[in-house]
Protein backbone atom coordinates (compact mmCIF):
# COMPACT_ATOMS: atom_id res chain seq x y z
CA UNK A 1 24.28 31.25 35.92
CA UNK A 2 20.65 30.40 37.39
CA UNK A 3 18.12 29.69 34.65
CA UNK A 4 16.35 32.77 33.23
CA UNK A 5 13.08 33.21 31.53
CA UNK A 6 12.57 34.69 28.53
CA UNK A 7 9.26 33.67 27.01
CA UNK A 8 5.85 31.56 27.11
CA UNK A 9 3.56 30.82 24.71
CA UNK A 10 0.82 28.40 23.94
CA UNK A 11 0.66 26.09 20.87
CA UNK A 12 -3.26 26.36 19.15
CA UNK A 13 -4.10 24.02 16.58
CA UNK A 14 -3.69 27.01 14.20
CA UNK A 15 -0.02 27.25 14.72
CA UNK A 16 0.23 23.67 14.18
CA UNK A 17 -1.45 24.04 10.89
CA UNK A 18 0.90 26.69 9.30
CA UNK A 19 4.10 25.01 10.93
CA UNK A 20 2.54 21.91 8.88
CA UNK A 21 1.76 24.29 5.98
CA UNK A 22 5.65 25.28 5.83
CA UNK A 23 7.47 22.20 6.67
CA UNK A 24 5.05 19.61 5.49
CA UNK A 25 4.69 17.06 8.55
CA UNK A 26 1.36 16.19 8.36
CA UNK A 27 1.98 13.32 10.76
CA UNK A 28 -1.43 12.90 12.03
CA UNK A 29 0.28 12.96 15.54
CA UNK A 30 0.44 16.59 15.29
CA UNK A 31 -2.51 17.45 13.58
CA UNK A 32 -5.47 14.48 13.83
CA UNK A 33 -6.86 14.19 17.83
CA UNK A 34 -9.00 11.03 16.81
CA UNK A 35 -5.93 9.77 15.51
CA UNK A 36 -3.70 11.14 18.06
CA UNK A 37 -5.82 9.22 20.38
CA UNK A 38 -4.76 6.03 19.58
CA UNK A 39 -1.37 6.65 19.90
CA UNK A 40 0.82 6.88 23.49
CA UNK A 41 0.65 10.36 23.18
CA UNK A 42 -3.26 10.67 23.62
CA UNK A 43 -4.00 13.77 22.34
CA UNK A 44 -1.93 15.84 19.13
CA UNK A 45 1.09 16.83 20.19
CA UNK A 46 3.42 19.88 18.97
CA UNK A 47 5.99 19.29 16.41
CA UNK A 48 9.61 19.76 18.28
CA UNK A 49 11.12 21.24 15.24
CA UNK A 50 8.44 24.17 15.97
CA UNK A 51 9.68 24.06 19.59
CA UNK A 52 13.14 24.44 18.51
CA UNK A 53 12.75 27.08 16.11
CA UNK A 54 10.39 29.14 18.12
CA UNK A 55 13.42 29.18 21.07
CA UNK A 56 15.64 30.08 18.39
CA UNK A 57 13.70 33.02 17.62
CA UNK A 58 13.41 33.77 20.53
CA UNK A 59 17.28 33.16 21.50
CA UNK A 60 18.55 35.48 18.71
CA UNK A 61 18.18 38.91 20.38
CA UNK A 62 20.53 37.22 23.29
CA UNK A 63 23.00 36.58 21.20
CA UNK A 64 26.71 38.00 20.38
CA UNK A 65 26.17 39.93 17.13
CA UNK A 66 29.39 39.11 15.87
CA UNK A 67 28.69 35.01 16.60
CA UNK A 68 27.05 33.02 14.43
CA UNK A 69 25.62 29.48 15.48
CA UNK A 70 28.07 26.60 14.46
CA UNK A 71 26.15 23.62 15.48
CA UNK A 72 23.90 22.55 17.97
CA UNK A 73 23.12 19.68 19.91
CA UNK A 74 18.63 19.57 20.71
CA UNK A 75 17.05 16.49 22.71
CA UNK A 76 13.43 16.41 22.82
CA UNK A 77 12.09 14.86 26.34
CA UNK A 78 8.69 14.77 26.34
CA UNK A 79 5.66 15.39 24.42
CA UNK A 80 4.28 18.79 24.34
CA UNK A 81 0.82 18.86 23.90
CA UNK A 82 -1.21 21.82 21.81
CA UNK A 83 -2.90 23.93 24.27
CA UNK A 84 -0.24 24.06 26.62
CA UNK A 85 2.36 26.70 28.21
CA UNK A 86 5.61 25.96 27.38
CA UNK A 87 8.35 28.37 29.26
CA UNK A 88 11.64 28.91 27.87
CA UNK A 89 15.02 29.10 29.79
CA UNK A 90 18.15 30.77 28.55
CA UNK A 91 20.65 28.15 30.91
CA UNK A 92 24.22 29.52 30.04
CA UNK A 93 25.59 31.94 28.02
CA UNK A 94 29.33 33.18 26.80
CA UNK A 95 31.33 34.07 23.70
CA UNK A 96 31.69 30.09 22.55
CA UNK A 97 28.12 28.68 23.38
CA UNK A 98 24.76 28.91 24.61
CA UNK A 99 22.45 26.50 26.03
CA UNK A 100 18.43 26.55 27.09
CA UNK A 101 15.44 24.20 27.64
CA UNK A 102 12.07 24.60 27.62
CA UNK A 103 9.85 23.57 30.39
CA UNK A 104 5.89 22.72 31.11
CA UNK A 105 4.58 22.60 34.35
CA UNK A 106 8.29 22.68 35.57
CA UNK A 107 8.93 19.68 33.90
CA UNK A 108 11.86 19.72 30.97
CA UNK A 109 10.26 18.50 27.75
CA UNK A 110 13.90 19.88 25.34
CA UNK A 111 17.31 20.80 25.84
CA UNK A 112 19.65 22.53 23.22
CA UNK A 113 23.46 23.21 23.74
CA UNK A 114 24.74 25.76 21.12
CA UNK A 115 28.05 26.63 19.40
CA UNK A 116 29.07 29.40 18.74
CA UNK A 117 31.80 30.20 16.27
CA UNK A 118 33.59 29.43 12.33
CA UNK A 119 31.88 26.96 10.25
CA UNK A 120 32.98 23.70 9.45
CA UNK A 121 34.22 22.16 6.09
CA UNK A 122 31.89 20.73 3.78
CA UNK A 123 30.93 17.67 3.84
CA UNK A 124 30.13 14.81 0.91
CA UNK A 125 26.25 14.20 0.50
CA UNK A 126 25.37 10.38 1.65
CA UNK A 127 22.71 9.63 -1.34
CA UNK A 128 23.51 9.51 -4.75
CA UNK A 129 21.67 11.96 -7.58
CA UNK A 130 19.76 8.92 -8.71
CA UNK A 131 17.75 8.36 -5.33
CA UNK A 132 14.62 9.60 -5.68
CA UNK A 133 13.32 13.27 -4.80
CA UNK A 134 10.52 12.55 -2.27
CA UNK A 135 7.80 15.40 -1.27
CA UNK A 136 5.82 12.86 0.36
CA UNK A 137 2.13 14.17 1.06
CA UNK A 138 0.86 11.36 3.93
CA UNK A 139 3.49 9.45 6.60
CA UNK A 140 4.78 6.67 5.06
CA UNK A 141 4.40 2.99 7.31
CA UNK A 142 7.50 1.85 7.63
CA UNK A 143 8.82 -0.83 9.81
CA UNK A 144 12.14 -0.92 11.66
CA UNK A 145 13.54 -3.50 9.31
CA UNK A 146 12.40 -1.66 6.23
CA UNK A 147 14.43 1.81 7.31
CA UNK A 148 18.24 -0.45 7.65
CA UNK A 149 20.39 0.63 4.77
CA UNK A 150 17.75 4.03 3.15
CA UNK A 151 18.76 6.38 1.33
CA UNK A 152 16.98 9.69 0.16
CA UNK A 153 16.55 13.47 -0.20
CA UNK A 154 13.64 15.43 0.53
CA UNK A 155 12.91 18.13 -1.47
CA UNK A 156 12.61 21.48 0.31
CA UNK A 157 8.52 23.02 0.00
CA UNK A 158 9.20 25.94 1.49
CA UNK A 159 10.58 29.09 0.06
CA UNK A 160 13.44 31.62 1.37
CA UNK A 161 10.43 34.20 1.65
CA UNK A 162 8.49 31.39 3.80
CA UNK A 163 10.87 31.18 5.89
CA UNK A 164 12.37 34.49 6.83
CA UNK A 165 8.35 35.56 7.28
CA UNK A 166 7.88 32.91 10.07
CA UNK A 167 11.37 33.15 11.35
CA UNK A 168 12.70 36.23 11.05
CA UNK A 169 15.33 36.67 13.69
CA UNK A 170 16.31 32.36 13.65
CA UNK A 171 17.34 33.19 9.90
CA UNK A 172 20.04 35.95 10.91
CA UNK A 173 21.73 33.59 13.39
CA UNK A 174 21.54 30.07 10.88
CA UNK A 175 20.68 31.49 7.50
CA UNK A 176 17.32 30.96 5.40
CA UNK A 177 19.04 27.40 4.36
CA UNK A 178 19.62 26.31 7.74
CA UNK A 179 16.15 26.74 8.43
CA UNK A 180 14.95 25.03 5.43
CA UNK A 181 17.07 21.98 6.64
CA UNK A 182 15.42 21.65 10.10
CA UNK A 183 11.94 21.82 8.38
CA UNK A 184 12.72 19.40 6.48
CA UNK A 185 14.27 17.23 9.55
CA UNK A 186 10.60 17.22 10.77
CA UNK A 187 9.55 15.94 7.17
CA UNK A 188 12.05 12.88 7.40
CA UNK A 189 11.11 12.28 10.87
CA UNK A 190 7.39 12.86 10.43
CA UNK A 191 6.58 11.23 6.95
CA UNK A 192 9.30 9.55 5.43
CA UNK A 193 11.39 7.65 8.09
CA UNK A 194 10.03 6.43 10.58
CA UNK A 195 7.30 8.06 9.14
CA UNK A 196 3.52 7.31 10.48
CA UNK A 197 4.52 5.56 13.87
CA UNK A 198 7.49 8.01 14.46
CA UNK A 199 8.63 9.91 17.55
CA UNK A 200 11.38 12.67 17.03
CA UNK A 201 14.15 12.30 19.79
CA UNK A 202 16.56 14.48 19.23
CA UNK A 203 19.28 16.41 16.23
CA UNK A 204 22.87 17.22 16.38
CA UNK A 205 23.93 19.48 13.47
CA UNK A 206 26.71 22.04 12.43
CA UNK A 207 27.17 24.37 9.73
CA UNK A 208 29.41 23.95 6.88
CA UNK A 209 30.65 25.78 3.65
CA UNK A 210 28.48 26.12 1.42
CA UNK A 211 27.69 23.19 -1.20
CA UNK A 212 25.50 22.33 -4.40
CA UNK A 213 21.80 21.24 -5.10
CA UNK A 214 20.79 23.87 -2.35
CA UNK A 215 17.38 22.81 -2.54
CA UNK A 216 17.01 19.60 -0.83
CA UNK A 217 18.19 17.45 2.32
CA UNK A 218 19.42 14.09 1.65
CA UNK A 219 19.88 11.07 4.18
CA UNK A 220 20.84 7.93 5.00
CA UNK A 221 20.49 5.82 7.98
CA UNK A 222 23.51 4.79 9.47
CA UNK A 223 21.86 2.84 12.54
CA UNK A 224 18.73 0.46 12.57
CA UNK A 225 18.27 -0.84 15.95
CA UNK A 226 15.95 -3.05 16.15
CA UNK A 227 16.20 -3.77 19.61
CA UNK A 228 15.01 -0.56 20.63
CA UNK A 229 13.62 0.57 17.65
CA UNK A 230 15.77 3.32 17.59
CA UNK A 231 17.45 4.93 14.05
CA UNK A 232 20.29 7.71 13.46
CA UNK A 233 20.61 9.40 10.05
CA UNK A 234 22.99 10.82 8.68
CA UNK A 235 21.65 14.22 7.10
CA UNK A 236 23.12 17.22 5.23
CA UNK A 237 21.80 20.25 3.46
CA UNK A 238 23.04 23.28 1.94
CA UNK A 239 25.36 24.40 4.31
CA UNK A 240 24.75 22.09 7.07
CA UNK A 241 25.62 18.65 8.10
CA UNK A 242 24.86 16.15 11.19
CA UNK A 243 22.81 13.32 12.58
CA UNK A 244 18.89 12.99 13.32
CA UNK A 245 17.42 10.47 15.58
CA UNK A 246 13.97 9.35 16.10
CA UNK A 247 12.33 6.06 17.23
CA UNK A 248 9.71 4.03 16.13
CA UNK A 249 6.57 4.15 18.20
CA UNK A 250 3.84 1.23 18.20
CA UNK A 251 0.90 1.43 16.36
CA UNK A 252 -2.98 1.32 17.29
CA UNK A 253 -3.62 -1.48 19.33
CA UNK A 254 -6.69 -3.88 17.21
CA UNK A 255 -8.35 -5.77 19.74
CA UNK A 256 -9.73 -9.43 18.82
CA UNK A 257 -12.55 -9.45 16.61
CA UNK A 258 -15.73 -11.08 17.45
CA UNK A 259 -15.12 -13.63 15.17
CA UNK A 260 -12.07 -15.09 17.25
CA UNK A 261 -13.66 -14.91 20.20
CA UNK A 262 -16.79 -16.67 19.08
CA UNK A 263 -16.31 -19.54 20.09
CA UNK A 264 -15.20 -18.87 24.37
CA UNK A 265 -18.70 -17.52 25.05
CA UNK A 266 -22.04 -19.35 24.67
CA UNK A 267 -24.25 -17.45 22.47
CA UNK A 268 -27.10 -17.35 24.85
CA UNK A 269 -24.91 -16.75 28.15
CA UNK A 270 -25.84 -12.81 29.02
CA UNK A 271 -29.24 -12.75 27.23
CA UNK A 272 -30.98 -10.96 29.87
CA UNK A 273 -28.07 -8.52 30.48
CA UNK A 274 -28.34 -4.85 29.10
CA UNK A 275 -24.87 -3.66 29.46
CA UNK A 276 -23.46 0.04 29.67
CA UNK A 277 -19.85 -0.34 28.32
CA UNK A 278 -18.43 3.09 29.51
CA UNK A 279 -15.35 3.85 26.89
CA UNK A 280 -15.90 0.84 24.63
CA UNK A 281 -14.84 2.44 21.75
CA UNK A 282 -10.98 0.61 22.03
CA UNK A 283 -8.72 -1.39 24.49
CA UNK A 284 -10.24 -3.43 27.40
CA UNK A 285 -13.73 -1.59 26.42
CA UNK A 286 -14.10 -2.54 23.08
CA UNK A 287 -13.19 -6.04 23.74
CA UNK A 288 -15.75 -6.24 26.72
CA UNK A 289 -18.36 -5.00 24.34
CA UNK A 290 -17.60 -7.58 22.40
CA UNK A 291 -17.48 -10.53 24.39
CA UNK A 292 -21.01 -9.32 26.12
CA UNK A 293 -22.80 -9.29 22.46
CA UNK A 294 -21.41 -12.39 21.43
CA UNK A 295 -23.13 -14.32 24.86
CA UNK A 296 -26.79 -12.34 23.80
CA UNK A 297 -26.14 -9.19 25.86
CA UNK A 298 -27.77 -5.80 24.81
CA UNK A 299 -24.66 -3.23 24.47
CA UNK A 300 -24.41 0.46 25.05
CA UNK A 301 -20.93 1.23 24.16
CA UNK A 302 -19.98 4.94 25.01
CA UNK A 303 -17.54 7.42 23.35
CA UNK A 304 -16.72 10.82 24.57
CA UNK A 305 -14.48 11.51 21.58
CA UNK A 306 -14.11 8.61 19.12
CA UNK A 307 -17.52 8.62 17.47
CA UNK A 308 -15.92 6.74 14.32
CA UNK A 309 -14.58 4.25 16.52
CA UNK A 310 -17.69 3.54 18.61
CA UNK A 311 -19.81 2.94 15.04
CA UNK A 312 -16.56 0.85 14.01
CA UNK A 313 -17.60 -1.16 17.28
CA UNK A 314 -21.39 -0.71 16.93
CA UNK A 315 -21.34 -1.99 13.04
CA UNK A 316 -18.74 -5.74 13.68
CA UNK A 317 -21.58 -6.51 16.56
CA UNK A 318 -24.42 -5.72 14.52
CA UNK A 319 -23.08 -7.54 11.43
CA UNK A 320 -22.08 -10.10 13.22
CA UNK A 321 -25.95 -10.56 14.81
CA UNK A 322 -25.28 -8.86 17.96
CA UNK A 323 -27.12 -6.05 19.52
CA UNK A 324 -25.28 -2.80 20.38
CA UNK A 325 -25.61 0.67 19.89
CA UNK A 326 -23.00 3.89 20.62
CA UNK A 327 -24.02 6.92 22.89
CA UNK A 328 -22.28 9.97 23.34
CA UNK A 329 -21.19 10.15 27.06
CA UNK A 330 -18.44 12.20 29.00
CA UNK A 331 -18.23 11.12 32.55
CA UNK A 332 -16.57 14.37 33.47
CA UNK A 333 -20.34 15.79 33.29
CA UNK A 334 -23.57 15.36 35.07
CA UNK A 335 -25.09 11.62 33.65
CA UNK A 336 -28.69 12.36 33.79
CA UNK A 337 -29.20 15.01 30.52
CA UNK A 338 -26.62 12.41 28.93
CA UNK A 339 -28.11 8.61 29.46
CA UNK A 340 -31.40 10.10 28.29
CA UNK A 341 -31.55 8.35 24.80
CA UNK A 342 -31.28 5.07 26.63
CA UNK A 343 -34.19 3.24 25.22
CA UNK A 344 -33.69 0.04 28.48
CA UNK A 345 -32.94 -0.12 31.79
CA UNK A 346 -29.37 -0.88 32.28
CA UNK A 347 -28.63 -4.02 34.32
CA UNK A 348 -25.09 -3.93 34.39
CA UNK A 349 -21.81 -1.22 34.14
CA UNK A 350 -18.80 -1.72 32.85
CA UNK A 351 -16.65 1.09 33.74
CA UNK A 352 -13.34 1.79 31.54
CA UNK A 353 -13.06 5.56 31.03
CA UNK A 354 -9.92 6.82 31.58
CA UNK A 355 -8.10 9.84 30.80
CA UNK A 356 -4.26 9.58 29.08
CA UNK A 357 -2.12 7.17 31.80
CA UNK A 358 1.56 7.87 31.48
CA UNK A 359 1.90 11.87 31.93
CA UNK A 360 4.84 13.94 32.01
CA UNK A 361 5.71 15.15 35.45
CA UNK A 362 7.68 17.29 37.44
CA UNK A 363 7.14 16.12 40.69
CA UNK A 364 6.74 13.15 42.90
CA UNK A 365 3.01 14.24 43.57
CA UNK A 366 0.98 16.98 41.24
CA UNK A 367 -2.38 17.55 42.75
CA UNK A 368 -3.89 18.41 39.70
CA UNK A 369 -3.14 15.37 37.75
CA UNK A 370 -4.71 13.24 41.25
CA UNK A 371 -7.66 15.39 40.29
CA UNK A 372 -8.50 14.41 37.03
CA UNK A 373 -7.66 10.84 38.20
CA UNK A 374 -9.94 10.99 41.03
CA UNK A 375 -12.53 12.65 38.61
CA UNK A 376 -12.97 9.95 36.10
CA UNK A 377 -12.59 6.64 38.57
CA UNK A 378 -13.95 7.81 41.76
CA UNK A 379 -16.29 11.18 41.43
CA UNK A 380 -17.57 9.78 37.50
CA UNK A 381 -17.93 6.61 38.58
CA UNK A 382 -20.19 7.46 41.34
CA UNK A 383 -22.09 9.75 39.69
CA UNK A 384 -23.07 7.54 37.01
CA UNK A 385 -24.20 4.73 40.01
CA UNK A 386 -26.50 7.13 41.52
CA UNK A 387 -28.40 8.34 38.22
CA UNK A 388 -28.89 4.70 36.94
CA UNK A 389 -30.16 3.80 40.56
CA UNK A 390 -32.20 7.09 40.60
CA UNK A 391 -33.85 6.16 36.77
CA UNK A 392 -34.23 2.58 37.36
CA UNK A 393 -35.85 -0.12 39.56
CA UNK A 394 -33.44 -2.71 39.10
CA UNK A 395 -30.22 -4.00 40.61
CA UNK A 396 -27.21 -2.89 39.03
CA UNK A 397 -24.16 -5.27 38.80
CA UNK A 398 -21.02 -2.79 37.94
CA UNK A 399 -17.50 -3.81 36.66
CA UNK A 400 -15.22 -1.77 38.53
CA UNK A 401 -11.11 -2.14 36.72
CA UNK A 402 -8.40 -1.20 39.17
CA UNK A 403 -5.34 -2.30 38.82
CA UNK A 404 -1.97 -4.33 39.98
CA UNK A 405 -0.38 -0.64 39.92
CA UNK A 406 -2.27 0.60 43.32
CA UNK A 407 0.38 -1.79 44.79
CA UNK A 408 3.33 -2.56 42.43
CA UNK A 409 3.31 1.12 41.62
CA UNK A 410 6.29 2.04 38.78
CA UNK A 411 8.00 5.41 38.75
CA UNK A 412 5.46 8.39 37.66
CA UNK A 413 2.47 6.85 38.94
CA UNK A 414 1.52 7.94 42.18
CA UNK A 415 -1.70 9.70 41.51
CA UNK A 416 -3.17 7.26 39.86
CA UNK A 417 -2.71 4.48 41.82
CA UNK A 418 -4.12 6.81 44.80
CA UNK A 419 -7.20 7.46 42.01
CA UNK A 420 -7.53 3.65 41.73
CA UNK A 421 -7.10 2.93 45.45
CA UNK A 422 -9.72 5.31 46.12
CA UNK A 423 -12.14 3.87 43.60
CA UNK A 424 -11.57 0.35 45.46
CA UNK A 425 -12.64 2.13 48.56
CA UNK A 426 -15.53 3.23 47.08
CA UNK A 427 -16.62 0.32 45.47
CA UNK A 428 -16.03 -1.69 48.94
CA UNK A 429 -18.66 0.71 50.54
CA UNK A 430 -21.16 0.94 47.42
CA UNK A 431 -21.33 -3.07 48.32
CA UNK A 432 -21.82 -1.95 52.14
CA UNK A 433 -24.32 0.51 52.22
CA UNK A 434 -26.36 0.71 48.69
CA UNK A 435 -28.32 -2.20 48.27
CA UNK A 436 -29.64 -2.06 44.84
CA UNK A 437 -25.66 -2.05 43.72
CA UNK A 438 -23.24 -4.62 43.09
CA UNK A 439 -19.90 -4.05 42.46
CA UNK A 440 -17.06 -6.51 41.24
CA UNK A 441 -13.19 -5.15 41.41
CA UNK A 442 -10.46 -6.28 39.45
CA UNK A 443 -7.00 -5.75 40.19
CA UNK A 444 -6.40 -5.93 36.32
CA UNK A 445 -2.36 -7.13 35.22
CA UNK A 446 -1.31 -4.76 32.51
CA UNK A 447 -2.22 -5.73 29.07
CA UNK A 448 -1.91 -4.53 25.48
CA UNK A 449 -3.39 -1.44 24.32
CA UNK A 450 -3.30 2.46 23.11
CA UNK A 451 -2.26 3.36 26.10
CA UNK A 452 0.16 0.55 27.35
CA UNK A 453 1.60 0.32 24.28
CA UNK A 454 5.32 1.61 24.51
CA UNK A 455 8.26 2.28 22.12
CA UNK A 456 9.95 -0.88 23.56
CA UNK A 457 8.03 -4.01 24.01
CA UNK A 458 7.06 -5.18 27.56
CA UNK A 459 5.45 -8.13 28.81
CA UNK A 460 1.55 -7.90 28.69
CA UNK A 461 -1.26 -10.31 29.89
CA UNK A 462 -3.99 -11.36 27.70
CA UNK A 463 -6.56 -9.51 27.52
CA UNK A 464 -8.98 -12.15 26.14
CA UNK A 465 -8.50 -14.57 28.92
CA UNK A 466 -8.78 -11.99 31.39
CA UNK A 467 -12.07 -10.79 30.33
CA UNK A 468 -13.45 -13.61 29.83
CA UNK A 469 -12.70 -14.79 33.27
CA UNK A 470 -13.97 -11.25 34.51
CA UNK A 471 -17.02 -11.43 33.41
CA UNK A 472 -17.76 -15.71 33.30
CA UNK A 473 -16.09 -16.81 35.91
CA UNK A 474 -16.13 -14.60 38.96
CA UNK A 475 -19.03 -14.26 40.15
CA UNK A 476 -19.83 -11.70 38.24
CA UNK A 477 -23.70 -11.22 38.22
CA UNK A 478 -23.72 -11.86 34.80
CA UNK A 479 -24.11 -15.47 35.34
């Protein structure tokens, strides 16, 4: 049968808070965005447990009323990010299974296969009584090599009433229990193993007959990989049994402190230079921000969300004898009301916004997404050119980072190499026809950060040595 719809919804940041309440994932993932920031998801994300569970809810009505659920098999795809329309799809349906996805923006971010059917056996729990009963209340930070071998049950923190108020109609198809096991799926996942740095990839579980201690799900992990930094657990519950996997993701990217980089710039080397570091709150930013203060340069760092961050910036210059201060500064809005705390006239630009990189996608080309690229690196870029020029009586020297992508483009990144490209373009006729404005491109080699920062490691340049060249040793008119 073709795919049929049978329900949208958005995720607010109040749902996530009582899904949170009920299952207790707190994994700032979910519910921090300065946190969420600084991981490859960008922004908080919505637990796939919820996803799940709100499908099954959903699903129940569809039914057969004389079929229970018997297992089921759930991959999650993508991240789903709060504020957005998921759609769900009812794919196949008979008297022995069921399966659906859900969709956003066309593209499949979870797919579930059901059984339908007689229960199972039951099945031996993996931990023994003595390991310990864990209602963790903050992600743990484990490593890949801690998680080889562990053991443990997590204590259920939600009741039966809890549960059959949020879930009414998933409860009549996999019991109150059942329910209680996947929240607390989401609690392994979220808190205990991986814990902090986690990413939930997928379940396969099936019912069994009933068994004791009905009031907890214990684990064990029967795969450590950590090649991929992948791990499978074994998992059981009262009345259920199966296998959860998840991977480990990588955590904030630190960039090099002034200290050790000290030493590659000469103190007195941009004294003259009052510098507008646009996003130097973390990654290539922060680090430019840093090298420009350590050669003498007066820094503006902006934020347009991470105020914390920008003062984490602000306060290692300053205490390290640099000058710098943070302004608040969103380059998807007109400059002039914005740059009016500036207390000098900026001489240079360093230009590193950017919006969230990797997206999920359901199409070769999405004009929207090319939008928002073309917003921030060509339209924001521009816009902030023409107020300083406007403001001002000096020359401005601007940093403009493209990258190696516009040409060596991988899969899924069409619109914002044609942002980048576009940018160049730009820049190349800035240098043409405005004459108080000098811009330098960079065709910039991937390198380590929030962003670029992947579940499996890849080969990264260094960002040190590159921005030191950048700004020492091109030309740039910092010299």
């Amino acid at each position: 049968m073709n795919p049929v719809h049978l329900s949208s919804r958005r995720f607010e940041s109040q749902d996530q808070l009582e899904f949170a309440r009920i299952s207790s994932d707190w994994n700032p993932i979910h519910m921090d965005a300065l946190a969420a920031r600084r991981t490859q998801a960008g922004a908080p994300v919505v637990h796939g447990i919820h996803l799940l569970l709100w499908s099954l809810e959903t699903l129940a009505g569809q039914l057969p009323e004389n079929q229970d659920v018997s297992s089921m098999r759930v991959r999650f795809n993508a991240f789903v990010y709060v504020g957005e329309t998921v759609d769900l799809f009812l794919g196949g349906l008979d008297a022995g299974s069921c399966s659906f996805h859900i969709q956003v923006d066309g593209a499949i971010v979870c797919r579930a296969m059901l059984k339908l059917g007689p229960i199972g056996s039951p099945v031996a729990y993996p931990a023994s009584e003595s390991a310990e009963l864990l209602r963790p209340d903050e992600p743990n930070e484990r490593t890949i090599e801690d998680a080889e071998g562990l053991t443990g049950r997590i204590a259920f923190t939600c009741t039966e009433d809890q549960v059959l108020e949020m879930f009414p109609y998933a409860c009549t198809k996999l019991t109150t229990d059942w329910v209680r096991s996947l929240l607390a799926t989401t609690t392994l996942v979220g808190m205990v193993c991986p814990g902090l740095y986690s990413v939930y990839s997928g379940l396969t579980i099936s019912a069994s007959e009933q068994i004791s201690r009905p009031e907890e799900l214990q684990f064990e992990v029967a795969l450590a990989d950590t090649r991929f930094k992948l791990v499978r657990m074994k998992v059981l519950g009262p009345g259920v049994a199966g296998t959860v996997e998840a991977a480990f993701r990588m955590p904030p990217t630190d960039q090099a402190s002034i200290a050790s980089i000290a030493s590659l710039i000469k103190p007195d080397e941009f004294k003259d230079a009052v510098a507008l570091v646009v996003g130097g709150t973390r990654g290539m930013g922060e680090l430019t921000a840093k090298l420009l203060a350590t050669g003498g340069a007066k820094v503006y760092l902006t934020y347009a969300v991470g105020h914390d961050d920008a003062e984490r910036v602000v306060s290692e210059i300053v205490n390290s004898g640099g000058r710098a201060e943070s302004l608040h500064y969103d380059v998807l809005l007109p400059p002039s009301g914005q740059l009016s705390e500036l207390t000098s006239e900026i001489t240079h630009v360093y230009y590193f916004a950017t919006p969230q990189i990797l997206r999920r996608k359901s199409a070769l080309f999405v004009r929207s997404l090319y939008e928002e690229f073309h917003a921030f690196y060509v339209t924001g870029f521009y816009d902030l050119l023409q107020c300083l020029i406007e403001g001002g009586s000096r020359t401005i020297t601007a940093f403009y980072p493209s990258t190696v992508w516009v040409e060596e483009r991988p899969s899924g990144m069409t619109e914002y190499a044609m942002a980048k490209a576009a940018g160049e373009i730009l820049c190349a006729d800035l240098n043409r026809f405005e004459p108080r404005v000098r811009v330098i491109v960079s065709r910039l080699p991937r390198v380590l950060t929030d962003q670029t920062s992947t579940i499996m490691g890849v080969s990264t340049a260094d960002a040190v040595a590159i921005m030191v060249e950048a700004i020492t040793h091109q030309g740039h008119a910092l010299r």
